[in-house]
Protein backbone atom coordinates (compact mmCIF):
# COMPACT_ATOMS: atom_id res chain seq x y z
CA UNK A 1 0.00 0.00 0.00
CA UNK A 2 2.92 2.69 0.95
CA UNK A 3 4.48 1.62 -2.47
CA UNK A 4 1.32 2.79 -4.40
CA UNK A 5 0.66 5.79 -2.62
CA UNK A 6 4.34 6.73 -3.30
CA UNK A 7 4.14 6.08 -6.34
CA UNK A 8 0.83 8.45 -6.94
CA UNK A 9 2.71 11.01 -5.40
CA UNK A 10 5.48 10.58 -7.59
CA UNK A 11 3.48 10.79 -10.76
CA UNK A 12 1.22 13.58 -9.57
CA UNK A 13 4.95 15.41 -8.56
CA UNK A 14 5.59 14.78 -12.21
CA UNK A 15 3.19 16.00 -14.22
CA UNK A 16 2.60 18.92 -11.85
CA UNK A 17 -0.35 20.20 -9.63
CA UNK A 18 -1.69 22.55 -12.42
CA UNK A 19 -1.83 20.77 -14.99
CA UNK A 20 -4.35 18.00 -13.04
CA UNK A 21 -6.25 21.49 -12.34
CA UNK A 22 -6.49 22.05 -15.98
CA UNK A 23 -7.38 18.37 -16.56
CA UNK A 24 -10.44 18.60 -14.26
CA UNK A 25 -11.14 21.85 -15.34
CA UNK A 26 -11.33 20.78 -19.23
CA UNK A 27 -13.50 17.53 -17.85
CA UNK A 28 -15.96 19.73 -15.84
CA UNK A 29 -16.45 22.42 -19.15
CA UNK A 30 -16.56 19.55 -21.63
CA UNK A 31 -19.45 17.61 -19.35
CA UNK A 32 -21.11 21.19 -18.98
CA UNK A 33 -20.84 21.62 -22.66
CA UNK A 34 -22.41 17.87 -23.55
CA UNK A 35 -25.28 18.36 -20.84
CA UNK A 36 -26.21 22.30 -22.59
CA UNK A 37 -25.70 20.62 -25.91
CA UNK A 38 -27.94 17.52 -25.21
CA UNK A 39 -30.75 19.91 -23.85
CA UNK A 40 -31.02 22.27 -27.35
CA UNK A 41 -30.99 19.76 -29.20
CA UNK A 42 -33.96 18.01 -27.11
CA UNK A 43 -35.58 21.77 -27.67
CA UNK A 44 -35.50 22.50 -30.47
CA UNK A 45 -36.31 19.00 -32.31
CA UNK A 46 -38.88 18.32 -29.68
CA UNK A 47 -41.92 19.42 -31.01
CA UNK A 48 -40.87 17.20 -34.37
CA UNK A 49 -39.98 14.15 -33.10
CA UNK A 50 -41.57 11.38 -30.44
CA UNK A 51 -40.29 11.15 -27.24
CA UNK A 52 -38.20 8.16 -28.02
CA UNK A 53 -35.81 10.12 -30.89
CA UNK A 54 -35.66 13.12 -28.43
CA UNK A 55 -33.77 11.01 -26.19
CA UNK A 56 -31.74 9.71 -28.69
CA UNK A 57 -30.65 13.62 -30.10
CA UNK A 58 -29.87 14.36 -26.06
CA UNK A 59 -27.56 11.31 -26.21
CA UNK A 60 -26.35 12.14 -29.63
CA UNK A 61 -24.87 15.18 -28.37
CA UNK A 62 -23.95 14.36 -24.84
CA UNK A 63 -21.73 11.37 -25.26
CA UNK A 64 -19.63 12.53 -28.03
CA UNK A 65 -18.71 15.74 -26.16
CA UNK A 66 -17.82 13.92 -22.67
CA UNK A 67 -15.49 11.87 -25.16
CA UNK A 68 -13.78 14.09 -26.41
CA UNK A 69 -13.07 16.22 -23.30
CA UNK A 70 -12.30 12.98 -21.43
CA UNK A 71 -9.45 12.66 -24.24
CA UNK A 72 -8.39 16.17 -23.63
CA UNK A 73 -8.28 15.89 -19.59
CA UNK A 74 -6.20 12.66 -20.59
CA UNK A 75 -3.93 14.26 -23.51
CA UNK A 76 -3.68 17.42 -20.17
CA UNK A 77 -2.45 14.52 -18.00
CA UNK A 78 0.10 13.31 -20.13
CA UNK A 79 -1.32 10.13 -21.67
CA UNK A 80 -0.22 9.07 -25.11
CA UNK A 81 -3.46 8.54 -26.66
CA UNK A 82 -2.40 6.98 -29.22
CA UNK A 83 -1.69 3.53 -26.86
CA UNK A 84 -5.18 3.56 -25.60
CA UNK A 85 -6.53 3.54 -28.86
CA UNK A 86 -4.26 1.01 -30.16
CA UNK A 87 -5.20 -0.90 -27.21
CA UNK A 88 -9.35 -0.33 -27.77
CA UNK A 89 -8.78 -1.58 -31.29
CA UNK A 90 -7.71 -4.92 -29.63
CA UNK A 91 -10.39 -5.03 -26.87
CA UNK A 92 -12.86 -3.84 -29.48
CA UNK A 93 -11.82 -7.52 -31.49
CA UNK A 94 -11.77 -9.66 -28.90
CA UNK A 95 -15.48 -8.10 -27.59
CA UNK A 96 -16.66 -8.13 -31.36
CA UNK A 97 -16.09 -12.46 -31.33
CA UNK A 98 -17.21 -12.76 -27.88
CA UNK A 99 -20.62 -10.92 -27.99
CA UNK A 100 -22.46 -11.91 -31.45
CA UNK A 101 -26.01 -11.73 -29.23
CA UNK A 102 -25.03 -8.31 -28.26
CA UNK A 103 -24.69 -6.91 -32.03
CA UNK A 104 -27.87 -9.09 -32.94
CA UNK A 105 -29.72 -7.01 -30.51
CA UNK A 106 -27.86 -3.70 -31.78
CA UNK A 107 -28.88 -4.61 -35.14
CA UNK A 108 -32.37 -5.39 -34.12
CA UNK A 109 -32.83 -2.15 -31.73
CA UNK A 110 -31.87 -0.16 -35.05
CA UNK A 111 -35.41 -1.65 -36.66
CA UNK A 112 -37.29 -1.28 -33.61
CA UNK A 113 -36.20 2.86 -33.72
CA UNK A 114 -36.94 2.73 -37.33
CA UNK A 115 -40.02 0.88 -38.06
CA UNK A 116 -41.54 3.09 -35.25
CA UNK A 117 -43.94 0.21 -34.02
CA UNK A 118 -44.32 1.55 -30.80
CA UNK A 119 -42.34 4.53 -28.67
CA UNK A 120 -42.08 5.58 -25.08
CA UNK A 121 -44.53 5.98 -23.06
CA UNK A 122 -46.78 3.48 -25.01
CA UNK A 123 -48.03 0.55 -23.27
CA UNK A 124 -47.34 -2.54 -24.97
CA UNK A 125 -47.57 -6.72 -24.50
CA UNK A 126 -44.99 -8.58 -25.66
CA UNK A 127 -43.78 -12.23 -24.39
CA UNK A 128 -46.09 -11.97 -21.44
CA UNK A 129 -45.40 -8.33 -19.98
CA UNK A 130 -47.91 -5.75 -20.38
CA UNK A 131 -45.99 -2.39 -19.52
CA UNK A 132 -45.14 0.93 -20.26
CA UNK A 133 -42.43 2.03 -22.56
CA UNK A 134 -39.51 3.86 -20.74
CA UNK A 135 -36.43 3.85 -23.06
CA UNK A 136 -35.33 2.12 -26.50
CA UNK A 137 -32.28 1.36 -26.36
CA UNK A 138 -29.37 -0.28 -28.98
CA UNK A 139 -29.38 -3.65 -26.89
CA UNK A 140 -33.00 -3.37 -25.06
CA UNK A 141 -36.28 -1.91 -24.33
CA UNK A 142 -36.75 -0.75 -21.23
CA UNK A 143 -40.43 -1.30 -19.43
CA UNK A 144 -42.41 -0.39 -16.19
CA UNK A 145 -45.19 -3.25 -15.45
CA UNK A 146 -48.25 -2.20 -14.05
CA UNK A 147 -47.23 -3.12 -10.73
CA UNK A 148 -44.03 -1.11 -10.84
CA UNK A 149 -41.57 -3.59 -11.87
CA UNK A 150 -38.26 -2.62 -14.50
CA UNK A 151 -37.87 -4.88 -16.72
CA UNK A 152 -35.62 -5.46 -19.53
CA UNK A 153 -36.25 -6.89 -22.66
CA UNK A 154 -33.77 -7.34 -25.24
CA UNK A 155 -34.00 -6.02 -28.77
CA UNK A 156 -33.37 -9.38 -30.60
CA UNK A 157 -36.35 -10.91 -27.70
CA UNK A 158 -38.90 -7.98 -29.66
CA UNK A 159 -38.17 -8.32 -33.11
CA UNK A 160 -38.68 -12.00 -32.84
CA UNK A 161 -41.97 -11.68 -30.76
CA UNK A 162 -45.18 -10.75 -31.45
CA UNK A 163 -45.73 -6.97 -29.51
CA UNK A 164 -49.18 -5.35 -28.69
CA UNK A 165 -49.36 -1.40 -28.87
CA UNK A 166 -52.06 -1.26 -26.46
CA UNK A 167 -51.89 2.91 -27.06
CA UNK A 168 -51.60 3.05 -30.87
CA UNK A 169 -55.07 4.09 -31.46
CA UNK A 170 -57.31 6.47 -29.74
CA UNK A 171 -60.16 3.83 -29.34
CA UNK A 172 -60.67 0.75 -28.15
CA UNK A 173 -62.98 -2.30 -27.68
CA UNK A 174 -64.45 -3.87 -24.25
CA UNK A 175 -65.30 -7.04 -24.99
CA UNK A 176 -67.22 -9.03 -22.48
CA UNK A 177 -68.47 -12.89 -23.07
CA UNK A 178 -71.12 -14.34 -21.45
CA UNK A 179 -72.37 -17.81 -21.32
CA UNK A 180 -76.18 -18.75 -21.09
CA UNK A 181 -78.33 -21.79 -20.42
CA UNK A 182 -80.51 -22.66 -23.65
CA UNK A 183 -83.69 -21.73 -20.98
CA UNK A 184 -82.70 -18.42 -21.16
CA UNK A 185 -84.44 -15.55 -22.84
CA UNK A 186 -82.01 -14.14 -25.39
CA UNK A 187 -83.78 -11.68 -26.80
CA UNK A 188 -84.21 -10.12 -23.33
CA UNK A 189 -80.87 -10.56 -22.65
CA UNK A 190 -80.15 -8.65 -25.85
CA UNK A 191 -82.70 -5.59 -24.66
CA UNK A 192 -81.20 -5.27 -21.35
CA UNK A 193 -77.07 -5.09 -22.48
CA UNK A 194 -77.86 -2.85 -24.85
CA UNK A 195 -80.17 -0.76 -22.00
CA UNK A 196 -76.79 -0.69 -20.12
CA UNK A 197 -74.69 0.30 -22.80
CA UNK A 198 -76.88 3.19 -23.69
CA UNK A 199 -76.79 4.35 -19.89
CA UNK A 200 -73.50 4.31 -19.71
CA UNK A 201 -72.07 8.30 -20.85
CA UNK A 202 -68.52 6.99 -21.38
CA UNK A 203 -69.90 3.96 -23.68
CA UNK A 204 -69.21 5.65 -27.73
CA UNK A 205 -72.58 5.88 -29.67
CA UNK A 206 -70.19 5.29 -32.78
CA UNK A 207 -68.91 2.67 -33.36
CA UNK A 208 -72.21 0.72 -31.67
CA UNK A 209 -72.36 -1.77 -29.51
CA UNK A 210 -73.15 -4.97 -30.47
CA UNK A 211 -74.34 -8.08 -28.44
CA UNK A 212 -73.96 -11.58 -30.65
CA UNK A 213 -73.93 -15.30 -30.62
CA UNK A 214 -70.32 -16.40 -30.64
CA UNK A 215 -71.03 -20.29 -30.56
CA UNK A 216 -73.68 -22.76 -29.39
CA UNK A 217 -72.01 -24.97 -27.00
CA UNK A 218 -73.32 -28.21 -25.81
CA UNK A 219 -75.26 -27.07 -22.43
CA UNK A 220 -75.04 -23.57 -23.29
CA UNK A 221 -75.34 -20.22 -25.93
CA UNK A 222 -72.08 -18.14 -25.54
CA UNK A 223 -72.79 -14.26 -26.47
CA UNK A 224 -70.27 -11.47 -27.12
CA UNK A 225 -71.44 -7.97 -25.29
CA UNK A 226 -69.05 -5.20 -26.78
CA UNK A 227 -68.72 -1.86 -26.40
CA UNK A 228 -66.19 1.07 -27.81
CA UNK A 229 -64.51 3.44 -25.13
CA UNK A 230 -61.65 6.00 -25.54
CA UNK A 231 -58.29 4.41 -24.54
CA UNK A 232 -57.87 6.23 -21.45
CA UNK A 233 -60.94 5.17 -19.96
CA UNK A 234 -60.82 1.35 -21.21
CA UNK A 235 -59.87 0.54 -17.33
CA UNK A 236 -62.73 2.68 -15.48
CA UNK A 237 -65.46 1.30 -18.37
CA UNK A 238 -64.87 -2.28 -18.53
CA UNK A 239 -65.19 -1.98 -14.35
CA UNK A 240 -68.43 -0.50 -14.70
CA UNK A 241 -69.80 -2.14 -17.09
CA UNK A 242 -69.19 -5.46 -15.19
CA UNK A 243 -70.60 -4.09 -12.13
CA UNK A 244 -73.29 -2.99 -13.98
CA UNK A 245 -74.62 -6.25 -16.04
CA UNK A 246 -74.43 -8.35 -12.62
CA UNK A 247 -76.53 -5.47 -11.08
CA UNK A 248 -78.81 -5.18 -13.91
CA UNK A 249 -79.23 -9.45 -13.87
CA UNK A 250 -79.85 -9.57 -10.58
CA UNK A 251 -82.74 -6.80 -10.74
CA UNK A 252 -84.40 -8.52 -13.52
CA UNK A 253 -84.61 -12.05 -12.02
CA UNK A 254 -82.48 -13.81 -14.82
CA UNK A 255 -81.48 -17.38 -12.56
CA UNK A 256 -77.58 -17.19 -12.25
CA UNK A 257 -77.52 -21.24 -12.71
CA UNK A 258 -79.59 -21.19 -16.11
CA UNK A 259 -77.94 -18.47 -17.05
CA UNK A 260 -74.55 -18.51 -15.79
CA UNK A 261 -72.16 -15.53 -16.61
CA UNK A 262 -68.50 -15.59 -17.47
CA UNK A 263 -66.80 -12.35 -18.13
CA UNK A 264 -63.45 -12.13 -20.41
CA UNK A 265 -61.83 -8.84 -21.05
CA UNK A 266 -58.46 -8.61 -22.43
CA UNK A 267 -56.14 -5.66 -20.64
């Protein structure tokens, strides 16, 4: 330990005090510089680009600029530069044959950024998470779950899988499915989902809603109830409306047994 710390002192002796002050000082500008940089750019291409390329023009201009005042701190200090990057030219070969899944999901992030499928702060399913967007990155996409878990998916793990944009259009469907004994009075049935529909002032008038026969099962008549909400609501609705048809057949006398009741509502 003494031999290290004399030899620290040694080097700092040699290259002198002021010029490690000048080294920090060219660091500190050079980060100030990247951080400023990162920011206009994120201004002023804002409005004109999703949220997903604005990140990508803040790191654009941030990273380069820390580079190339971390060289100048170094060249301050110094270093032959010309070493280090012989020596990252070797390190970047060996790394190259040792991580082909890590330019597979470079190569795939660069389609996922391109073909514009989904961006951040979308909610999306994909390989059984349902979460919100936080980042696309060159090796992964980044995603909050619903019950605030990060999770990391790589790029390659996306492109290969099929992904859900739950937010890619304004609108969207509640289905619920509901099973009834052949007893039952469909027509009724009919007359009293679409009664609830039409009471329901976050329901959409257009498109309608439509109650159908999905498939006559052996002991039973399976019906599709559906109904078109804005996407921001498709939570608080398909609650309601739930609540509401078990309300609603309860007041009108329909026999839960005969007519038993399953609900099924994607997220």
């Amino acid at each position: 330990m003494d031999e290290i710390v004399a030899g620290l002192k040694t080097w700092f002796d040699s290259i002198g005090w002021s010029s490690i002050v000048r080294a920090a000082g060219i660091f500190l500008v050079g980060l100030l510089l990247a951080r400023l940089l990162g920011s206009f750019l994120g201004r002023v291409f804002g409005g004109r680009v999703d949220p997903q390329r604005r990140m990508l023009l803040r790191r654009a201009g941030f990273y380069p600029v820390v580079l190339l005042a971390g060289a100048a701190a170094l060249r301050e200090l110094g270093f032959d530069l010309s070493v280090f990057l012989g020596a990252a030219g070797i390190f970047t070969v060996a790394i190259g044959f040792a991580s082909q899944t890590s330019a597979s999901n470079v190569i795939s992030g660069l389609f996922l950024i391109g073909e514009r499928a989904f961006g951040v702060g979308d909610v999306i399913e994909v390989a059984g998470i349902t979460g919100e967007v936080l980042a696309i990155d060159l090796l992964s996409v980044k995603v909050r779950t619903f019950d605030n878990l990060y999770v990391r998916i790589p790029n390659e793990t996306m492109v290969k899988s099929n992904v859900t944009n739950l937010s890619k259009f304004p609108l969207r469907r509640i289905d619920l499915v509901l099973r009834f004994g052949y007893g039952a009075d469909l027509k009724r049935v009919r007359e009293l989902l679409l009664e609830i529909a039409d009471a329901e002032p976050r329901v959409l008038d257009e498109p309608v809603p439509l109650v159908f026969v999905q498939e006559f099962e052996p002991t039973s008549v399976r019906l599709q109830f559906s109904v078109w909400a804005r996407r921001e609501l498709f939570l608080d609705v398909r609650t309601t409306m739930q609540a509401e048809v078990h309300r609603r057949f309860d007041e009108e006398g329909i026999d839960r047994p005969v007519a038993r009741m399953m609900l099924d509502a994607p997220a």
